[in-house]
N, C-alpha and C. Protein backbone atom coordinates (compact mmCIF):
# COMPACT_ATOMS: atom_id res chain seq x y z
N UNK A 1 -19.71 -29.73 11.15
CA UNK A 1 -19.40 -29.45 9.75
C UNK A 1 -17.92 -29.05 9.62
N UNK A 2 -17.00 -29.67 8.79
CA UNK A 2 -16.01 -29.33 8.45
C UNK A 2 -15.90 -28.15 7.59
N UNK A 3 -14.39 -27.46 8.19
CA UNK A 3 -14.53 -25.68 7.69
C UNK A 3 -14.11 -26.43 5.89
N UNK A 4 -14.15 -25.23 5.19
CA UNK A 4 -13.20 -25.68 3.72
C UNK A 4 -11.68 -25.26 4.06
N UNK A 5 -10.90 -25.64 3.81
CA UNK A 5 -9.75 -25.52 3.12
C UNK A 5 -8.83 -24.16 3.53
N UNK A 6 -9.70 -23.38 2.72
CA UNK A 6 -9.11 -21.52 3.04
C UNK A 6 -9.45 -21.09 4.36
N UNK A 7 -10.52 -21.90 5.03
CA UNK A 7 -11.24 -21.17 6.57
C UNK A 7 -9.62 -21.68 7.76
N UNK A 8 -9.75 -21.11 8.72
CA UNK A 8 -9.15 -21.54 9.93
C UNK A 8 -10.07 -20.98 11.13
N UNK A 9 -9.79 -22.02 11.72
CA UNK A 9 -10.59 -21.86 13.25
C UNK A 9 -10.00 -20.69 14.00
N UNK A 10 -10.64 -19.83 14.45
CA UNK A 10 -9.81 -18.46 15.32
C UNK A 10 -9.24 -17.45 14.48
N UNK A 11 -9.57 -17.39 13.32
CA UNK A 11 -8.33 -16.42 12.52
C UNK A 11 -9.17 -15.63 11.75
N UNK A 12 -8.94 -14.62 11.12
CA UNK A 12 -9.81 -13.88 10.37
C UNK A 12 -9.21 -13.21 8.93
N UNK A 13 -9.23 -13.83 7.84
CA UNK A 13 -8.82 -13.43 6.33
C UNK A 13 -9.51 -12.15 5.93
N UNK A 14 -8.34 -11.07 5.58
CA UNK A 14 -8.82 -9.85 4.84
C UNK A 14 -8.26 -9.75 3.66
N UNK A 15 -9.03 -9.70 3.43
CA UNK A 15 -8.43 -9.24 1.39
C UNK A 15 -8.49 -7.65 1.48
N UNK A 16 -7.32 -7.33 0.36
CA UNK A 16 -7.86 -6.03 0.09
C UNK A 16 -7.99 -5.32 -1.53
N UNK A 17 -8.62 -6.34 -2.23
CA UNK A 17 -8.51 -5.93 -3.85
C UNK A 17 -9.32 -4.27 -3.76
N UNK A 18 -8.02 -3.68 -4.84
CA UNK A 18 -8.59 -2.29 -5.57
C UNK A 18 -10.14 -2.18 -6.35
N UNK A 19 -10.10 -3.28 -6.91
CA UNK A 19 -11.36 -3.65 -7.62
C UNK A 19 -12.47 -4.56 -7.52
N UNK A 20 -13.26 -3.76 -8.21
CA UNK A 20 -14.54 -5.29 -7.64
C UNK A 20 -15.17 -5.59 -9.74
N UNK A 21 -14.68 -4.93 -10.43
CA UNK A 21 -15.57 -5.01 -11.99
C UNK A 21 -16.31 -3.92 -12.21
N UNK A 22 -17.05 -2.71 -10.84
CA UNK A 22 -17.36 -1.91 -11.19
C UNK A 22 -17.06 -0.25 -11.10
N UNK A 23 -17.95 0.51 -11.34
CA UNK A 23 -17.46 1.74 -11.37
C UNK A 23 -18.62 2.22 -10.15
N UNK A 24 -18.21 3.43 -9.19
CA UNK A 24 -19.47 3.80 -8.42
C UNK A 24 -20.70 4.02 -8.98
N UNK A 25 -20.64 4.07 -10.02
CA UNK A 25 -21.85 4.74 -10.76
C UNK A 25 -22.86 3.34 -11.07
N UNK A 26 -22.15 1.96 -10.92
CA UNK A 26 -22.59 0.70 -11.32
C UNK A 26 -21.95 0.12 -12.60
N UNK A 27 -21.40 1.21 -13.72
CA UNK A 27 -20.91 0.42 -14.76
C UNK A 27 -19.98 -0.44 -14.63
N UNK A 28 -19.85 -0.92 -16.12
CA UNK A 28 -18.50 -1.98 -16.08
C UNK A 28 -16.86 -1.46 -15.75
N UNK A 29 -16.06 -2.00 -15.26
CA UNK A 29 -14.71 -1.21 -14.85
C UNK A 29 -14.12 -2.09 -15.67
N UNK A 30 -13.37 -1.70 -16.75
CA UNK A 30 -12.19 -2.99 -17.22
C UNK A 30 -11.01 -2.36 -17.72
N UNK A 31 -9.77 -3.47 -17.38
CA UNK A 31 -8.45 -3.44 -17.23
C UNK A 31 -8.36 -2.26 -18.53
N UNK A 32 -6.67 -1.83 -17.55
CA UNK A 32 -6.58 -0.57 -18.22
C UNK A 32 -4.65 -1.59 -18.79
N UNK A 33 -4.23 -1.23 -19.92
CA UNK A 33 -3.14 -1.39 -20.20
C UNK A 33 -1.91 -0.49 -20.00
N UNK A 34 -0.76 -0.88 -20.44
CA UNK A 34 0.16 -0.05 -19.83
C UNK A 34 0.39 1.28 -21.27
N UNK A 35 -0.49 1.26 -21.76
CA UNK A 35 -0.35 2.60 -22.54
C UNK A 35 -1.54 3.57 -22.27
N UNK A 36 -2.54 2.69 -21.49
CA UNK A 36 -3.55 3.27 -20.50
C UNK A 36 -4.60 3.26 -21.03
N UNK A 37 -5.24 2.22 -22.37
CA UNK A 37 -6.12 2.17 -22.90
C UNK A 37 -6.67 1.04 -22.21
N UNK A 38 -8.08 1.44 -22.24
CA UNK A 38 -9.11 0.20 -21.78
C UNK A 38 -9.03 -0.99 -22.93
N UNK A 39 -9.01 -2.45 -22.12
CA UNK A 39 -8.76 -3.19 -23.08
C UNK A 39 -10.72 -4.07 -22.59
N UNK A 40 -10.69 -5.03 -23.11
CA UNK A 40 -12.17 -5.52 -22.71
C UNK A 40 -12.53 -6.63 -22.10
N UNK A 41 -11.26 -6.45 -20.90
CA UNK A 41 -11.52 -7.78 -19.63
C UNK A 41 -11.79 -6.94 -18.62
N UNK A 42 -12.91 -7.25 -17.80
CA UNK A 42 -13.32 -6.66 -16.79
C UNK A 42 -12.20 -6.28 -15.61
N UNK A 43 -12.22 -5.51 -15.47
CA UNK A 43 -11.03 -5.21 -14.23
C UNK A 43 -11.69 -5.94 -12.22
N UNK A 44 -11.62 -7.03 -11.91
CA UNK A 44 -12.59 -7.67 -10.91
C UNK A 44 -11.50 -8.09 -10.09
N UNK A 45 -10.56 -7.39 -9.03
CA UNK A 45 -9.90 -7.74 -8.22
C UNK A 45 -10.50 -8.75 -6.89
N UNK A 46 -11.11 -8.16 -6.98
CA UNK A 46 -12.08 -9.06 -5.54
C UNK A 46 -12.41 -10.79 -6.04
N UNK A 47 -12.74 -10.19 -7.63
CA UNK A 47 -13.24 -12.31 -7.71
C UNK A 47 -11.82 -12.58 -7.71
N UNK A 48 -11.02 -12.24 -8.30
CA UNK A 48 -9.83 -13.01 -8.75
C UNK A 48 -9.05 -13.59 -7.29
N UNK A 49 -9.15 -12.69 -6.02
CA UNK A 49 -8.79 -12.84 -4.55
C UNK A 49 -9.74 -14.06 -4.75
N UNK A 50 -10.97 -13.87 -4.53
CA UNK A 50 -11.62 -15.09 -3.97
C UNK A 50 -11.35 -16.53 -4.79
N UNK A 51 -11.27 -16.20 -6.03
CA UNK A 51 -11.03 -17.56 -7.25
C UNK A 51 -9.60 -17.96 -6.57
N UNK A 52 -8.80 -17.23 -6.27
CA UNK A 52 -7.47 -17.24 -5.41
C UNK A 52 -7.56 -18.28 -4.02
N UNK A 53 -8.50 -17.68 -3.10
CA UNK A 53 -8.24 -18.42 -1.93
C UNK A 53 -8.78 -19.92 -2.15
N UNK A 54 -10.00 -20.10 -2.82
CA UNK A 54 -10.55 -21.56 -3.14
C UNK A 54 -9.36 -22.69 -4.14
N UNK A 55 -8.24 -21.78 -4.73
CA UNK A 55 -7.77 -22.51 -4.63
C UNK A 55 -6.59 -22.79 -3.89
N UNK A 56 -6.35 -22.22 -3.00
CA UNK A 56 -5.60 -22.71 -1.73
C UNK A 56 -4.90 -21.66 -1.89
N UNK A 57 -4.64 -20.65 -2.53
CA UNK A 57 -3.54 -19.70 -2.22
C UNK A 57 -4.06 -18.11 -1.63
N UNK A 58 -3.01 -17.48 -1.44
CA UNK A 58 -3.65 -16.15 -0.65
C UNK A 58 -2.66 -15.30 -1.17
N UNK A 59 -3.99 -14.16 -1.75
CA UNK A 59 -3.50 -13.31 -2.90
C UNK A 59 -2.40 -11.92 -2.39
N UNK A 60 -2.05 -11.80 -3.30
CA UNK A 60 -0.93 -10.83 -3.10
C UNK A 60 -2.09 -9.28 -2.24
N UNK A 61 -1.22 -8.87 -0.62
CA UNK A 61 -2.36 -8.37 0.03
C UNK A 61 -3.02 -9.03 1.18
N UNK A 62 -3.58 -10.24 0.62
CA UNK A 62 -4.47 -10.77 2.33
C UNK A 62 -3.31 -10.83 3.15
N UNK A 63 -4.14 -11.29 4.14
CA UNK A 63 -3.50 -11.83 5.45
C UNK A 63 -4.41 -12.08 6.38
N UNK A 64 -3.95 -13.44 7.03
CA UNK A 64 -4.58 -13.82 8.79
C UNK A 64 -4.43 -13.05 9.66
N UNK A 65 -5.19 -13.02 10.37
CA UNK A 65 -4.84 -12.48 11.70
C UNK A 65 -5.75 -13.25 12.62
N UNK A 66 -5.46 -13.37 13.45
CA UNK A 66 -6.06 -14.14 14.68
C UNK A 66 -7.23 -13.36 15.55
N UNK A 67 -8.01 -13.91 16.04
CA UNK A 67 -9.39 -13.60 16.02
C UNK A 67 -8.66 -12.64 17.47
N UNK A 68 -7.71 -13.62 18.79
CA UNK A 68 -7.77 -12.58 19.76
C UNK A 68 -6.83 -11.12 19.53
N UNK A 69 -5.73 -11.51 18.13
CA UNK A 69 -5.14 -10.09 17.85
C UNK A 69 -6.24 -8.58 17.16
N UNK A 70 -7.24 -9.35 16.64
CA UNK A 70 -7.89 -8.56 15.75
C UNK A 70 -9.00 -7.90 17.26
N UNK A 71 -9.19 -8.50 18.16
CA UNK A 71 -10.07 -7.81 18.96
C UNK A 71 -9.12 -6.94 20.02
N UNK A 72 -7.93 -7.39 20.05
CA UNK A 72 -7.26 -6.59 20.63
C UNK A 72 -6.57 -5.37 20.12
N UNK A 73 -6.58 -4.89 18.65
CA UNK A 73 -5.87 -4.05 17.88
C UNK A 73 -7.77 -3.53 17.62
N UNK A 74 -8.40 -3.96 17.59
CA UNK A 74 -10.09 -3.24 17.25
C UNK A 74 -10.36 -2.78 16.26
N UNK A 75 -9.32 -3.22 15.23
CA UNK A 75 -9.87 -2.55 13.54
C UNK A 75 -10.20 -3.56 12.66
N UNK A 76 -11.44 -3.44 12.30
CA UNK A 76 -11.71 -4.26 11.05
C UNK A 76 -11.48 -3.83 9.74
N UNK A 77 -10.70 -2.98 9.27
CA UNK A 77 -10.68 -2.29 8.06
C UNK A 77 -8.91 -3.17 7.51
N UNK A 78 -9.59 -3.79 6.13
CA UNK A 78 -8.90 -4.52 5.31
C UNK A 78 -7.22 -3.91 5.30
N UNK A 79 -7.71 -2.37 4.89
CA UNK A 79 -6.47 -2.08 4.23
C UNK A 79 -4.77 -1.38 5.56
N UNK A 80 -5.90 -1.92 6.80
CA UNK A 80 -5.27 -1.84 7.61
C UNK A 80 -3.75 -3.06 7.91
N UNK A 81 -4.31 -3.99 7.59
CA UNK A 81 -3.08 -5.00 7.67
C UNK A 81 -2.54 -5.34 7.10
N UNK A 82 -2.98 -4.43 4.90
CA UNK A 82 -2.44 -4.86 4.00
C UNK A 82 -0.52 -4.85 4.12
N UNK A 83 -0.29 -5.87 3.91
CA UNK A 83 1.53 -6.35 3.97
C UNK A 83 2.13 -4.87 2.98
N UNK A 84 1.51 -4.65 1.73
CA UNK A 84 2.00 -3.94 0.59
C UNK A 84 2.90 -2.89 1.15
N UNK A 85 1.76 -1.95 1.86
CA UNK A 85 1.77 -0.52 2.56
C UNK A 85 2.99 -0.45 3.26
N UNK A 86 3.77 -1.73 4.09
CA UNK A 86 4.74 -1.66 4.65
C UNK A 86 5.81 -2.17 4.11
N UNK A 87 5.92 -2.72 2.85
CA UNK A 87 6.67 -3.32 2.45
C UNK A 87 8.09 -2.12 2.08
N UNK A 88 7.86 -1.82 1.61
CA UNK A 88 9.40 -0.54 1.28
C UNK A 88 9.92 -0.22 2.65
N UNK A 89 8.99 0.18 3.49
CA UNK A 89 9.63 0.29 4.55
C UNK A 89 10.14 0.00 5.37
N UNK A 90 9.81 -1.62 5.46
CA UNK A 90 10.57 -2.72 5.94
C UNK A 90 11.51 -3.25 4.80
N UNK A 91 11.95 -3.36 3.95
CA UNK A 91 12.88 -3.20 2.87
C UNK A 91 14.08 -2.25 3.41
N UNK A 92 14.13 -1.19 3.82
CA UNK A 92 14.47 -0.16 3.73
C UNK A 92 15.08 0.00 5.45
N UNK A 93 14.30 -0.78 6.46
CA UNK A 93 15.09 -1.11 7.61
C UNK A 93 15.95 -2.25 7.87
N UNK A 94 15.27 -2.95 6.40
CA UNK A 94 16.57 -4.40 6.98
C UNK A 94 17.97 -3.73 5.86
N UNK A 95 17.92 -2.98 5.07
CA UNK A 95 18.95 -2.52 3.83
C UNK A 95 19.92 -1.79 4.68
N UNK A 96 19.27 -0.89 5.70
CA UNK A 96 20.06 0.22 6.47
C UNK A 96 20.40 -0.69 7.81
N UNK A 97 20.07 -1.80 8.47
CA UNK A 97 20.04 -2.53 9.45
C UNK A 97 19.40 -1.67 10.87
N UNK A 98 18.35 -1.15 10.32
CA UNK A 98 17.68 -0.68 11.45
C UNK A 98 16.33 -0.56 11.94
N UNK A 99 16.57 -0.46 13.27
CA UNK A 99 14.87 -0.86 14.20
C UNK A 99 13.91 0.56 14.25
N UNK A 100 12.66 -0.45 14.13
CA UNK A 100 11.90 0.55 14.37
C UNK A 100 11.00 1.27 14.97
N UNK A 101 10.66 2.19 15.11
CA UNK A 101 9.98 2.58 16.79
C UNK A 101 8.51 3.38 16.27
N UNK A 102 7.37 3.56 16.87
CA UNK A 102 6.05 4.48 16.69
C UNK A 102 6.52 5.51 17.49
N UNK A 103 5.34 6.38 16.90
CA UNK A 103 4.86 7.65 17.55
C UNK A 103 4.69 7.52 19.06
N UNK A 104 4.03 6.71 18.95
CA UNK A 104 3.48 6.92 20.22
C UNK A 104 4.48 6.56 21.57
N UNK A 105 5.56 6.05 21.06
CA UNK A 105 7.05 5.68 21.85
C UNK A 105 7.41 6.41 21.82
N UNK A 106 7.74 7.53 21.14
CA UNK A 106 8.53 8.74 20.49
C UNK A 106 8.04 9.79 21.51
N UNK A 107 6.15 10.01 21.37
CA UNK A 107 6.07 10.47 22.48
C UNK A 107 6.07 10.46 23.63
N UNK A 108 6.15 9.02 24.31
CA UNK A 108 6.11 8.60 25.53
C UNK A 108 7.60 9.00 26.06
N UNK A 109 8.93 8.91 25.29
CA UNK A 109 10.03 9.40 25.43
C UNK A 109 10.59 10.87 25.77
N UNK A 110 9.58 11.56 25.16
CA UNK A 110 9.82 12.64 25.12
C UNK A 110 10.22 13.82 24.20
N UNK A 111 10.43 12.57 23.27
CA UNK A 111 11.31 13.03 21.67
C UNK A 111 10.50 14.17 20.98
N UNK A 112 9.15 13.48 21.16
CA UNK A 112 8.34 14.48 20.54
C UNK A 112 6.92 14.79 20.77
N UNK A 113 6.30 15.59 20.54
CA UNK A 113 5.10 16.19 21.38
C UNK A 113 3.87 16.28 20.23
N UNK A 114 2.28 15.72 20.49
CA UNK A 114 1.79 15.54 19.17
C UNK A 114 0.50 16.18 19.98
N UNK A 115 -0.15 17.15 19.13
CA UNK A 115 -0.89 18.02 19.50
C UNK A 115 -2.46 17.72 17.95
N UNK A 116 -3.28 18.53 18.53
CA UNK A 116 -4.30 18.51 17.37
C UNK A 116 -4.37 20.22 16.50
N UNK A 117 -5.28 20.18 15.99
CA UNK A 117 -5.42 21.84 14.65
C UNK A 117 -6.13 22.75 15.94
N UNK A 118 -6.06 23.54 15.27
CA UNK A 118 -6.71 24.93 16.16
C UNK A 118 -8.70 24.69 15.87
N UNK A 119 -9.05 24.98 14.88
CA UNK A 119 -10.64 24.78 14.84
C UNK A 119 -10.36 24.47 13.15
N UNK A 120 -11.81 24.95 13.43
CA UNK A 120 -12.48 25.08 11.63
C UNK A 120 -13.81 26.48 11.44
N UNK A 121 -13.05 27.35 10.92
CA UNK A 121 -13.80 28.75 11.32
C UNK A 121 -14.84 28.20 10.03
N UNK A 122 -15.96 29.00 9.52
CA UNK A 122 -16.76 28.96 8.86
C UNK A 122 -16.14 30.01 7.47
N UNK A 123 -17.14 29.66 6.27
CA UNK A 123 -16.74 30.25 4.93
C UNK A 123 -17.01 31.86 5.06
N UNK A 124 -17.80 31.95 5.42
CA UNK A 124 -18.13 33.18 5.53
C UNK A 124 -17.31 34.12 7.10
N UNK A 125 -16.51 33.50 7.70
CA UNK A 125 -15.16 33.77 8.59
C UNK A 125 -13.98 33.96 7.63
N UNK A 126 -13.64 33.58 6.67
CA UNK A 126 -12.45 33.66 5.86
C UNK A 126 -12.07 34.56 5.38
N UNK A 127 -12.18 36.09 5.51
CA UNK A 127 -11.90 37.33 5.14
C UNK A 127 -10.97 37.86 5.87
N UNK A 128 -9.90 37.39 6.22
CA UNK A 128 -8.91 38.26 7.30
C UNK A 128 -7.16 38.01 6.21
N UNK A 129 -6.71 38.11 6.94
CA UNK A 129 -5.24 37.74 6.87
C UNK A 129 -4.28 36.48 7.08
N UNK A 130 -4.43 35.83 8.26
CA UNK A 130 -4.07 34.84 8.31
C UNK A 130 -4.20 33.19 7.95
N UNK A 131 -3.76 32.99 7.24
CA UNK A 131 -4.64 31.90 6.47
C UNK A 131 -4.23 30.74 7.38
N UNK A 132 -5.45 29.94 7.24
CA UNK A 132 -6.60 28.66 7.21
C UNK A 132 -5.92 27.78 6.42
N UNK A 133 -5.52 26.34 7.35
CA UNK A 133 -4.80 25.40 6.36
C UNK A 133 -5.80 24.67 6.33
N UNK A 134 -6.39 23.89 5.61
CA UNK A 134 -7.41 22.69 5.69
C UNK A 134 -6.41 20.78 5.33
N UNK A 135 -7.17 20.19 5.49
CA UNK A 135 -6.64 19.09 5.44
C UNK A 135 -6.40 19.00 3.96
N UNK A 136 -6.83 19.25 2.83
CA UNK A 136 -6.43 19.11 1.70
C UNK A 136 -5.17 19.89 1.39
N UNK A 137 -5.00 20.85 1.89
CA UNK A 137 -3.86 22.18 1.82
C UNK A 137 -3.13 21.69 2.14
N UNK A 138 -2.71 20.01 2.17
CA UNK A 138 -1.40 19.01 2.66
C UNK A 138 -0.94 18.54 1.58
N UNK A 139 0.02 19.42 1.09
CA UNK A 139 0.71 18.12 -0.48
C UNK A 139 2.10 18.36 -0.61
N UNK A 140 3.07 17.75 -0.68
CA UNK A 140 3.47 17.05 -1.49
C UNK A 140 5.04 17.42 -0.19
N UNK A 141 4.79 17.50 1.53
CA UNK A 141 5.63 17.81 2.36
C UNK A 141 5.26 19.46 2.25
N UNK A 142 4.69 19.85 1.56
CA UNK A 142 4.16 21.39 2.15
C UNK A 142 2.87 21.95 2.23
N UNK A 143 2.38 22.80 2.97
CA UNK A 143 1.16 23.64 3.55
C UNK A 143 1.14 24.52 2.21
N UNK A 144 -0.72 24.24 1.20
CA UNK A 144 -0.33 24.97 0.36
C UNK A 144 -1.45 26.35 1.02
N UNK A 145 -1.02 27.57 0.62
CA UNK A 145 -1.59 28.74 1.60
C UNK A 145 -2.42 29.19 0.20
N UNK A 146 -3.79 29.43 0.45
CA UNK A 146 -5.12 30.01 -0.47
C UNK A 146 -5.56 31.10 0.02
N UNK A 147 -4.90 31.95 -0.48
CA UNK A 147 -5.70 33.28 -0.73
C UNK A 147 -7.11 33.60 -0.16
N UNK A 148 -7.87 32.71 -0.46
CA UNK A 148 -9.39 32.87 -0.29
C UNK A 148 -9.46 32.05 1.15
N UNK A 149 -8.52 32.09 1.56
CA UNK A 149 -8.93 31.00 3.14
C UNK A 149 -7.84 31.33 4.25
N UNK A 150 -8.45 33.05 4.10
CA UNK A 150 -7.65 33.82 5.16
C UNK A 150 -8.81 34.08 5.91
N UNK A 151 -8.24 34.61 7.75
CA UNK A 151 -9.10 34.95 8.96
C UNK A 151 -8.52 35.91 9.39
N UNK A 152 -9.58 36.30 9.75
CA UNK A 152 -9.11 37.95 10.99
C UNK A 152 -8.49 37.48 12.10
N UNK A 153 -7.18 38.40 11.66
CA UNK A 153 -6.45 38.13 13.67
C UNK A 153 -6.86 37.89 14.77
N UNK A 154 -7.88 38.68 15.11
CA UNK A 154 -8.55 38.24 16.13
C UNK A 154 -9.14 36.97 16.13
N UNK A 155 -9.87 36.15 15.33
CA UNK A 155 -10.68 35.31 14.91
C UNK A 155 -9.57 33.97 15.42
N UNK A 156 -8.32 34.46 14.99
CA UNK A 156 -7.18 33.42 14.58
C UNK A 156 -6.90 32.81 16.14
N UNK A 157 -6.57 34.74 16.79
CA UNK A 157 -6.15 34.55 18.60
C UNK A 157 -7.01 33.54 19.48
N UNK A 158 -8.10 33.97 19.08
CA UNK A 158 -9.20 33.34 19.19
C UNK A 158 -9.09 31.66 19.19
N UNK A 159 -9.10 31.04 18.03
CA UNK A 159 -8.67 29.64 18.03
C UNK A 159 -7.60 29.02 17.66
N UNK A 160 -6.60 30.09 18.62
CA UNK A 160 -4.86 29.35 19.15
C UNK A 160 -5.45 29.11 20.44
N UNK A 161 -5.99 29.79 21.15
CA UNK A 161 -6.54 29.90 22.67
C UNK A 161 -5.18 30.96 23.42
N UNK A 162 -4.53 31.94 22.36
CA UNK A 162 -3.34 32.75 22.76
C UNK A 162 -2.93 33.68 21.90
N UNK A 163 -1.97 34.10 22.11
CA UNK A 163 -1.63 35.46 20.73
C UNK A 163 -0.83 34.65 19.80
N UNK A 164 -0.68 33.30 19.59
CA UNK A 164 0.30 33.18 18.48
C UNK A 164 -0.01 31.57 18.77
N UNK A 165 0.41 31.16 17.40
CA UNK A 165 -0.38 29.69 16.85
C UNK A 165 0.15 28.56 17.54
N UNK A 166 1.76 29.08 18.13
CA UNK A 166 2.31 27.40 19.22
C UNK A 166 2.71 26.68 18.71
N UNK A 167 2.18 27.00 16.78
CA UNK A 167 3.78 26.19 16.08
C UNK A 167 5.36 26.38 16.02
N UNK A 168 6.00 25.69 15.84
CA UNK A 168 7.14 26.11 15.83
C UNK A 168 7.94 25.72 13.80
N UNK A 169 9.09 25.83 13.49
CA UNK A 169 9.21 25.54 12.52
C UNK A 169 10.03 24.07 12.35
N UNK A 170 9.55 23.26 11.39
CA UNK A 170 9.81 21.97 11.68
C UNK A 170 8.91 21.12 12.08
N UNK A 171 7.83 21.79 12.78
CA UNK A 171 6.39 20.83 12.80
C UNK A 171 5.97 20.28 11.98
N UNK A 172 5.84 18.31 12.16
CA UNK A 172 5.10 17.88 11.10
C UNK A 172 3.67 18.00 10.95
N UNK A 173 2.61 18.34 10.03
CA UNK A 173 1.54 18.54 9.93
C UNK A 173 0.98 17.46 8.77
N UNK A 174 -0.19 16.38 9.28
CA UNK A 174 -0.47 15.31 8.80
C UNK A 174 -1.69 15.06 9.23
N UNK A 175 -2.88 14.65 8.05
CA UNK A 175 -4.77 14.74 8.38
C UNK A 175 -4.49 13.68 9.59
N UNK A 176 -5.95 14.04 10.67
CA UNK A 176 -6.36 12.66 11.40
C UNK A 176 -7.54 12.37 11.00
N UNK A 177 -7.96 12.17 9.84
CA UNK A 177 -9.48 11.68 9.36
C UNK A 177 -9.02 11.35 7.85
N UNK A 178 -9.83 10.15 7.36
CA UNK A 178 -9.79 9.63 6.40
C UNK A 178 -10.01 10.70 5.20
N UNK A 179 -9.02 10.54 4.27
CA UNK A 179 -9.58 11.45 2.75
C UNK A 179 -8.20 11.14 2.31
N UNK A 180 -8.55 11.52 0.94
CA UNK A 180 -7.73 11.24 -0.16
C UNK A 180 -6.20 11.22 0.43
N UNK A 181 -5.69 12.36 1.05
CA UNK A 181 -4.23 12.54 1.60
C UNK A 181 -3.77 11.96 2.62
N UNK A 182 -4.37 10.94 3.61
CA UNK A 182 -4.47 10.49 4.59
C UNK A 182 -3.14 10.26 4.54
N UNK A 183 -2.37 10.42 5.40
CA UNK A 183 -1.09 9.48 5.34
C UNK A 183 0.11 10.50 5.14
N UNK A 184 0.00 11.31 4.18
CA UNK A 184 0.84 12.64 3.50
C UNK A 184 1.28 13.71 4.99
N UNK A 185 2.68 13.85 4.66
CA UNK A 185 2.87 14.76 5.90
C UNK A 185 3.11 16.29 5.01
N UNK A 186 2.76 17.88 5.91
CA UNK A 186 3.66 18.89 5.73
C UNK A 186 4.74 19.03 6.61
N UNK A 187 5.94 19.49 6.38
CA UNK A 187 6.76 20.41 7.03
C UNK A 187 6.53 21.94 7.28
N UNK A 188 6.42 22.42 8.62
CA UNK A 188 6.47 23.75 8.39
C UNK A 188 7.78 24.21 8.43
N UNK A 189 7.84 25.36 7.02
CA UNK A 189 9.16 26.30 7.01
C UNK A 189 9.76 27.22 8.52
N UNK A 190 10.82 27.91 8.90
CA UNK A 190 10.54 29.30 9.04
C UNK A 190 9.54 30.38 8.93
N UNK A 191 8.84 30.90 9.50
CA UNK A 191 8.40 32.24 8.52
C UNK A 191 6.84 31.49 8.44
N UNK A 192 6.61 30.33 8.29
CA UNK A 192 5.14 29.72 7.91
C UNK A 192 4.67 29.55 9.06
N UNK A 193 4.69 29.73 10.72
CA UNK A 193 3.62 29.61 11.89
C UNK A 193 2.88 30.15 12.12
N UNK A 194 2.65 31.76 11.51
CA UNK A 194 0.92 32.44 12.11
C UNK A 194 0.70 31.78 10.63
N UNK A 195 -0.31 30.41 11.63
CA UNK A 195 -1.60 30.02 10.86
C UNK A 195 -2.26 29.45 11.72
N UNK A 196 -3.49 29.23 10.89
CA UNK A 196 -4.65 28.26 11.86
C UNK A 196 -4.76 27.22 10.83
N UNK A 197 -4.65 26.22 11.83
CA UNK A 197 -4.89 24.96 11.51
C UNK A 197 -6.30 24.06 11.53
N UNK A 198 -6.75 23.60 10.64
CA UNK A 198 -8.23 22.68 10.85
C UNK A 198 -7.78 21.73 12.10
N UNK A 199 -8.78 21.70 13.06
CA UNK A 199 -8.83 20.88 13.47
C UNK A 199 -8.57 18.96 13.50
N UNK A 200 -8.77 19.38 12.05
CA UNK A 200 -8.86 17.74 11.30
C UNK A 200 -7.41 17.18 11.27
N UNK A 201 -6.48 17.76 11.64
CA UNK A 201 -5.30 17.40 11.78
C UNK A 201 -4.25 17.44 13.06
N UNK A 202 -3.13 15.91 13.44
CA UNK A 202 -2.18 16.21 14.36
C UNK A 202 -0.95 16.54 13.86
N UNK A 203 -0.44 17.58 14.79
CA UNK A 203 0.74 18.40 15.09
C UNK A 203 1.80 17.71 15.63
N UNK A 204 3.16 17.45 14.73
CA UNK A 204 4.17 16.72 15.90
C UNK A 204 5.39 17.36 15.75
């Protein structure tokens, strides 16, 4: 059987439309205008990708990837190879004429050192002094500190595995688990290292 048209032998097409027409709840989702009123065309990113590839083109977003790169990189998640996500930033290295390097080179170099959070004490642990950053407590390049999500010193010594937290100032602090902020870094100040950190996050 001959593939159609949009298929290739060995390769694997991801789309990644925002929309599908509905809302989680099941209702209808439709286009929002630029004064932000709902107008009454269904908002359906996903058909419009697919009405897209049948007819020979590939929507703003997909991309191929080859069946032995995709088993060798081991992620099947769409929004992993979306082009968009990198686009400024590759913009922004050819503007300045410069190369670019990962983390994980950075650490292999020496440059820099990437560690995980201290724990995740319980709600009814949160009565002390030293406050408890959680992964949401990541916005906007700073650690926001809550009152209500302080621990007892001891509690704290406790899950540094020492008398003092091992941050330094200048540590970037950024979630390692999917949620809304994924991606978002803090800076720590001066003056901001006795804390405990959720677990849910790496230290660099």
């Amino acid at each position: 059987m001959a593939l159609p048209s949009w298929a290739r032998q060995g390769s694997i097409l991801f789309l990644n439309p925002k929309t599908c027409g509905i809302y989680k709840n099941g209702g209808p989702r439709y286009k929002v205008d630029t004064a932000g009123q709902r107008t009454d065309e269904i908002d359906n990113q996903l058909l419009d990708n697919v009405n897209e590839i049948l007819a020979g083109k590939l929507p703003e977003g997909a991309v191929r990837i080859s069946d032995f790169k995709r088993k060798e990189i081991g992620i099947l998640v769409p929004t992993y190879y979306d082009p968009r996500w990198d686009k400024e930033f590759d913009d922004f290295l050819k503007s300045e004429q410069l190369d670019e390097i990962t983390l994980g080179e950075l650490e292999e170099q020496g440059i820099i050192s990437i560690s995980g959070g201290h724990g995740s004490p319980g709600n009814d642990q949160r009565v002390g002094e030293v406050p408890y950053i959680k992964v949401s407590d990541i916005r906007n390049l700073r650690i926001n500190i809550n009152p209500t999500n302080m621990v007892p010193f001891p509690l704290a010594e406790k899950l540094w595995g020492e008398t003092n937290s091992g941050l330094q100032a200048w540590d970037l602090i950024t979630p390692n688990r999917a949620s809304s902020n994924i991606g978002e870094f803090a800076m720590l100040l001066p003056g901001e290292e006795d804390i405990v950190l959720t677990k849910e996050v790496f230290v660099i």
